[in-house]
N, C-alpha and C. Protein backbone atom coordinates (compact mmCIF):
# COMPACT_ATOMS: atom_id res chain seq x y z
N UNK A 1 0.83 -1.20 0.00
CA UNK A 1 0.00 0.00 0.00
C UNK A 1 0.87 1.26 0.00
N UNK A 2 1.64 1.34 1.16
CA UNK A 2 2.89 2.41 1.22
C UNK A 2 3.57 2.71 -0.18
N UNK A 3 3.91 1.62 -0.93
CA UNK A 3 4.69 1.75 -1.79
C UNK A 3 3.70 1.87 -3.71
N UNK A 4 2.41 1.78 -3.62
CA UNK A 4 2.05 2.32 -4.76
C UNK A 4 1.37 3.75 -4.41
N UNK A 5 1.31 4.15 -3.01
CA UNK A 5 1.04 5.64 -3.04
C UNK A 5 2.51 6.18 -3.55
N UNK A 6 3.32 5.65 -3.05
CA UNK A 6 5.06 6.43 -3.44
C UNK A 6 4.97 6.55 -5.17
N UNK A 7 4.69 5.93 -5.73
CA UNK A 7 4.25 5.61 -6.85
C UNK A 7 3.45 6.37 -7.79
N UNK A 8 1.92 6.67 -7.16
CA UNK A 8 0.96 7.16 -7.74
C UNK A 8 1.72 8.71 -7.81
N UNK A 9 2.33 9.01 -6.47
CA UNK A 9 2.73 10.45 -6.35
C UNK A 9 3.67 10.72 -7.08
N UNK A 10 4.41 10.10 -7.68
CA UNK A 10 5.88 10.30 -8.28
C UNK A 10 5.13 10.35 -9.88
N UNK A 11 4.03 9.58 -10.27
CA UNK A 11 3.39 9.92 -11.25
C UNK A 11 2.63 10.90 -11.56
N UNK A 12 2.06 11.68 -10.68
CA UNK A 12 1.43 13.14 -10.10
C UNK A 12 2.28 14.10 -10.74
N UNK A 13 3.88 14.10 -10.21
CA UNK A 13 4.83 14.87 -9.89
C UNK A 13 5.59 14.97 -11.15
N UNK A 14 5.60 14.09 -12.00
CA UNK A 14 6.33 13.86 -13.24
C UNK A 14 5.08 14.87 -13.93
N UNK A 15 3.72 14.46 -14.09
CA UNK A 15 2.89 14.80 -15.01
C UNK A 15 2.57 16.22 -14.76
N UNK A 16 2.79 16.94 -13.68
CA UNK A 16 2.43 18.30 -12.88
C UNK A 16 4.07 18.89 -13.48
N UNK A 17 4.93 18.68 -13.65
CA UNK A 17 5.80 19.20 -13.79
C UNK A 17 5.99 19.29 -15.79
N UNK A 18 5.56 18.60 -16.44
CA UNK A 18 5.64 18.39 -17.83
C UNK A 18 4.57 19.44 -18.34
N UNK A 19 3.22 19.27 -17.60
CA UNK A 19 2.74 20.37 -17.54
C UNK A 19 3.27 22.54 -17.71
N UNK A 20 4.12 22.04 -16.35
CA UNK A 20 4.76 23.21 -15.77
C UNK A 20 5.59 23.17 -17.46
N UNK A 21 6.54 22.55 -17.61
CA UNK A 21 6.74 23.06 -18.61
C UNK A 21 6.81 23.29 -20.10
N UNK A 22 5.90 22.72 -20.52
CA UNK A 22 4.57 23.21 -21.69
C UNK A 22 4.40 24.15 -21.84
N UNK A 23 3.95 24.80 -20.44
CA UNK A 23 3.41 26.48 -19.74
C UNK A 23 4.50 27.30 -20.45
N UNK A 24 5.54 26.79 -19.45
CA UNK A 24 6.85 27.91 -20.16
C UNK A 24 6.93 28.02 -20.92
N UNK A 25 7.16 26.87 -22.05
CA UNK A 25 7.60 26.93 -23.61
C UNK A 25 6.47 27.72 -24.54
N UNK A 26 5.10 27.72 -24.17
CA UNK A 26 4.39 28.23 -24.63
C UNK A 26 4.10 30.12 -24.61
N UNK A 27 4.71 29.98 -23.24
CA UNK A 27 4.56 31.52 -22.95
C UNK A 27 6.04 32.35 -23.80
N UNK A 28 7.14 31.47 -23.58
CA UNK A 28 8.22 31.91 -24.32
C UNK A 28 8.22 32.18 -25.60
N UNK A 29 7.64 31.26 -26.22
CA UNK A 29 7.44 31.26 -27.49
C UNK A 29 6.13 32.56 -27.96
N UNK A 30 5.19 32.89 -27.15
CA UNK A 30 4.15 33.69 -27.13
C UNK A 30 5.11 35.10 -26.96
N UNK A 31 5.77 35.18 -26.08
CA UNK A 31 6.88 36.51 -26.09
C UNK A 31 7.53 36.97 -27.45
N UNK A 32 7.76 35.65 -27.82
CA UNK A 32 9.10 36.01 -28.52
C UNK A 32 8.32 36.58 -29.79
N UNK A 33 7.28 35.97 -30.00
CA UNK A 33 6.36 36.06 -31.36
C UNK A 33 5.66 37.63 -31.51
N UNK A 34 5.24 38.40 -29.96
CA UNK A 34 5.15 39.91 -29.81
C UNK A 34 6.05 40.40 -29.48
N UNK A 35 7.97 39.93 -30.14
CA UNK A 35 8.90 40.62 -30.52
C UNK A 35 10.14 40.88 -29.10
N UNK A 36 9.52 40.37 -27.96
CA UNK A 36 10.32 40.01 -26.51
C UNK A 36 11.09 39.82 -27.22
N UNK A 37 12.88 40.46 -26.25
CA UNK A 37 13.82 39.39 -26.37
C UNK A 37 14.26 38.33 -24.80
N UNK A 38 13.94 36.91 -25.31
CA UNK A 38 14.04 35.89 -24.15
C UNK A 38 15.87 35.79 -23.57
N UNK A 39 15.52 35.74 -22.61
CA UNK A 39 17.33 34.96 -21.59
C UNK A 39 17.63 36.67 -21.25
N UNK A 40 19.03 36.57 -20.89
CA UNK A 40 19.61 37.86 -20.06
C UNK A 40 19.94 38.62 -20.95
N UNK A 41 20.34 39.81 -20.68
CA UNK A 41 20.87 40.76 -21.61
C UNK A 41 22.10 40.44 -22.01
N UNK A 42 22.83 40.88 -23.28
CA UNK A 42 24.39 40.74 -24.00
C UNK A 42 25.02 41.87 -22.62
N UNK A 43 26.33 41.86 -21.99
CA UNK A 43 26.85 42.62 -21.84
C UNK A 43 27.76 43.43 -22.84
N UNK A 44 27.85 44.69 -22.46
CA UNK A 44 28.23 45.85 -23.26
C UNK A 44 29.43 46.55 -22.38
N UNK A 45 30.30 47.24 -23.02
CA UNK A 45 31.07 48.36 -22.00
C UNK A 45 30.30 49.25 -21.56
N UNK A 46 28.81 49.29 -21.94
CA UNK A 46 28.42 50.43 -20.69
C UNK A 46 28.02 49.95 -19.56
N UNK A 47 27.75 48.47 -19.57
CA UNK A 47 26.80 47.67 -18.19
C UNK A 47 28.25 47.48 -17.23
N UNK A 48 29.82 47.63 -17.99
CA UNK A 48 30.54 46.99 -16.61
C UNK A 48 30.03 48.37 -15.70
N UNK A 49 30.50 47.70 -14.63
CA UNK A 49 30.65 48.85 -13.05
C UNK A 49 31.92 49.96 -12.98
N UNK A 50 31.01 50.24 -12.43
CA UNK A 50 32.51 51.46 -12.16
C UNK A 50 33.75 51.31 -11.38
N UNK A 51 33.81 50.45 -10.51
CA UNK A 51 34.19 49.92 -9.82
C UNK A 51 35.32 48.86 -10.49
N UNK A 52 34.94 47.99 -11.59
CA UNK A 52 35.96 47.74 -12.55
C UNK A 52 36.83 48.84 -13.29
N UNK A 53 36.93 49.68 -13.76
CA UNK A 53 37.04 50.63 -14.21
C UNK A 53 38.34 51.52 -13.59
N UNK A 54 37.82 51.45 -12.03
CA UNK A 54 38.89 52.09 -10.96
C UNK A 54 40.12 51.33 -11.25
N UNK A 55 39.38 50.02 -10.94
CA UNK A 55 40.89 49.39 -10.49
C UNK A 55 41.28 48.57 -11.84
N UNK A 56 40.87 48.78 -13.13
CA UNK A 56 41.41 48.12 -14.22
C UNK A 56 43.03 48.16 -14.39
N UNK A 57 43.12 49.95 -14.55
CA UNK A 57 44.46 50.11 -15.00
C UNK A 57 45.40 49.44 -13.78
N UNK A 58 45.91 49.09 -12.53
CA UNK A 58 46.25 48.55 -11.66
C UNK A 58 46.22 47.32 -12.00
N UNK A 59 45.41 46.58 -12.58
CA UNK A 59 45.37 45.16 -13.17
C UNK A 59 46.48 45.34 -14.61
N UNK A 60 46.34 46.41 -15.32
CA UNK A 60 47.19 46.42 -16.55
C UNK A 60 48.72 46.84 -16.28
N UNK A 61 48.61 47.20 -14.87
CA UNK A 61 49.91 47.38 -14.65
C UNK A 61 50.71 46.43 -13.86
N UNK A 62 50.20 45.57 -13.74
CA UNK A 62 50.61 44.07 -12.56
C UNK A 62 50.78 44.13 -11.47
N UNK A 63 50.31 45.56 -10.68
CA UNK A 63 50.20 45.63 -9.25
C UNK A 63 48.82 44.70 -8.68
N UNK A 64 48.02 44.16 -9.30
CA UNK A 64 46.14 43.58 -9.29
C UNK A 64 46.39 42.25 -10.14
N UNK A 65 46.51 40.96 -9.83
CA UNK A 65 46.46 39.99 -10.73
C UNK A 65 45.00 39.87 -10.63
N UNK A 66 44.60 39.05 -11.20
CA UNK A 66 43.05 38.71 -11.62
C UNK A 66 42.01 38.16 -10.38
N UNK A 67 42.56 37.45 -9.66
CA UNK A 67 41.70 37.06 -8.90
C UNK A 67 41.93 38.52 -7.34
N UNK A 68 42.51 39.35 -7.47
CA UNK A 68 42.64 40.21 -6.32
C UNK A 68 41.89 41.14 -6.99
N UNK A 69 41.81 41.35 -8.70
CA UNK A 69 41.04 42.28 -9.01
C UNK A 69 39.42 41.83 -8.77
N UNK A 70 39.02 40.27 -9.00
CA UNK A 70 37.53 40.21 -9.30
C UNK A 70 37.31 40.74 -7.49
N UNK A 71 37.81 40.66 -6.41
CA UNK A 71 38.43 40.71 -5.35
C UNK A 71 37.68 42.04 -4.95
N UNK A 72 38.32 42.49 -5.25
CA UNK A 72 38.07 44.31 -4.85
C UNK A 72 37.25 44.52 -5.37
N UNK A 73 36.83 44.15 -6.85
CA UNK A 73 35.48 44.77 -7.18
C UNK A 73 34.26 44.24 -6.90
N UNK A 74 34.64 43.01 -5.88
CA UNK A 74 33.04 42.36 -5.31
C UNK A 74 32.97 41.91 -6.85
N UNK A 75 33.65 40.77 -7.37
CA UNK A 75 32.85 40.20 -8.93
C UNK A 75 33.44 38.38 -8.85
N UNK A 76 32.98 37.83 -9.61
CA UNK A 76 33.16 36.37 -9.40
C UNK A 76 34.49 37.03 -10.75
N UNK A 77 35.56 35.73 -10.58
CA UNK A 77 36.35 35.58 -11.78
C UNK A 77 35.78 35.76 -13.37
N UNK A 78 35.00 34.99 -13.36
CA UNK A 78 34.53 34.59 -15.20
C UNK A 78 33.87 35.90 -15.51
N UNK A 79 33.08 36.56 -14.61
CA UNK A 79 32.63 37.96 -14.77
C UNK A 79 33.83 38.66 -15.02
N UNK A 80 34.72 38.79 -14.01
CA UNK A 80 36.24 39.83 -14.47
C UNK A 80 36.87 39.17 -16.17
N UNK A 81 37.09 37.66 -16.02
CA UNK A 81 36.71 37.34 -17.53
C UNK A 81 36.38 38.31 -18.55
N UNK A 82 34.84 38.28 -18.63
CA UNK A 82 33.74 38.22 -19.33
C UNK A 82 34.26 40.00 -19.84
N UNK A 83 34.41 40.64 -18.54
CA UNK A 83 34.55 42.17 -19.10
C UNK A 83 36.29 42.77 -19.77
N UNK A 84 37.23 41.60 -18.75
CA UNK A 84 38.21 41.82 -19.80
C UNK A 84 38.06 41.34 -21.20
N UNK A 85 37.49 40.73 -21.78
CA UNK A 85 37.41 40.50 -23.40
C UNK A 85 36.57 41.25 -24.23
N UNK A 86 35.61 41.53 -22.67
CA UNK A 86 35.01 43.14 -23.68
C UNK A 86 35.71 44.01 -23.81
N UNK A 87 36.53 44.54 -23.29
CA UNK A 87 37.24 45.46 -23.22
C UNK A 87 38.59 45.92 -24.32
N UNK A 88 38.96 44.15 -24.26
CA UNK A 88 39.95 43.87 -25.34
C UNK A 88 39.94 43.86 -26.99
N UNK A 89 38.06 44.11 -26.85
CA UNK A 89 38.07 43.72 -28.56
C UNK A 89 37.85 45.34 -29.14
């Protein structure tokens, strides 16, 4: 008994969730079609912080290696990444 309620519910839970996302794909696709753009924004050199900015040149001068720079500016690595290659192109 215990073990076809575990059962019935896990079949509930699969079918409530396939549901769930149907929903999404439908609404995404409903966005995109009245011209939305879906996912996060592209970063740009105007979105870095200012705060990168300060302490860039200090990084270009080898007093700031990379991980002391994402460091100071409160940023994860791949973000300090992400804006040095913006920067670079």
């Amino acid at each position: 008994m215990n073990n076809a309620f575990i059962q019935m519910s896990g079949v509930f839970a699969e079918l409530e969730l396939r549901i769930i996302r149907e929903r999404v794909r439908s609404g995404m696709a409903n966005a995109k079609a009245k011209g939305k753009k879906i996912g996060r924004p592209h970063a740009t050199k105007d979105s870095i912080p200012a705060a990168f900015y300060r302490h860039y040149p200090a990084y270009q001068k080898g007093q700031l290696n990379l991980s002391e720079l994402a460091r100071v500016c409160n940023l994860s690595r791949t973000t300090v990444y992400k804006y040095l290659s913006l920067l670079e192109q």
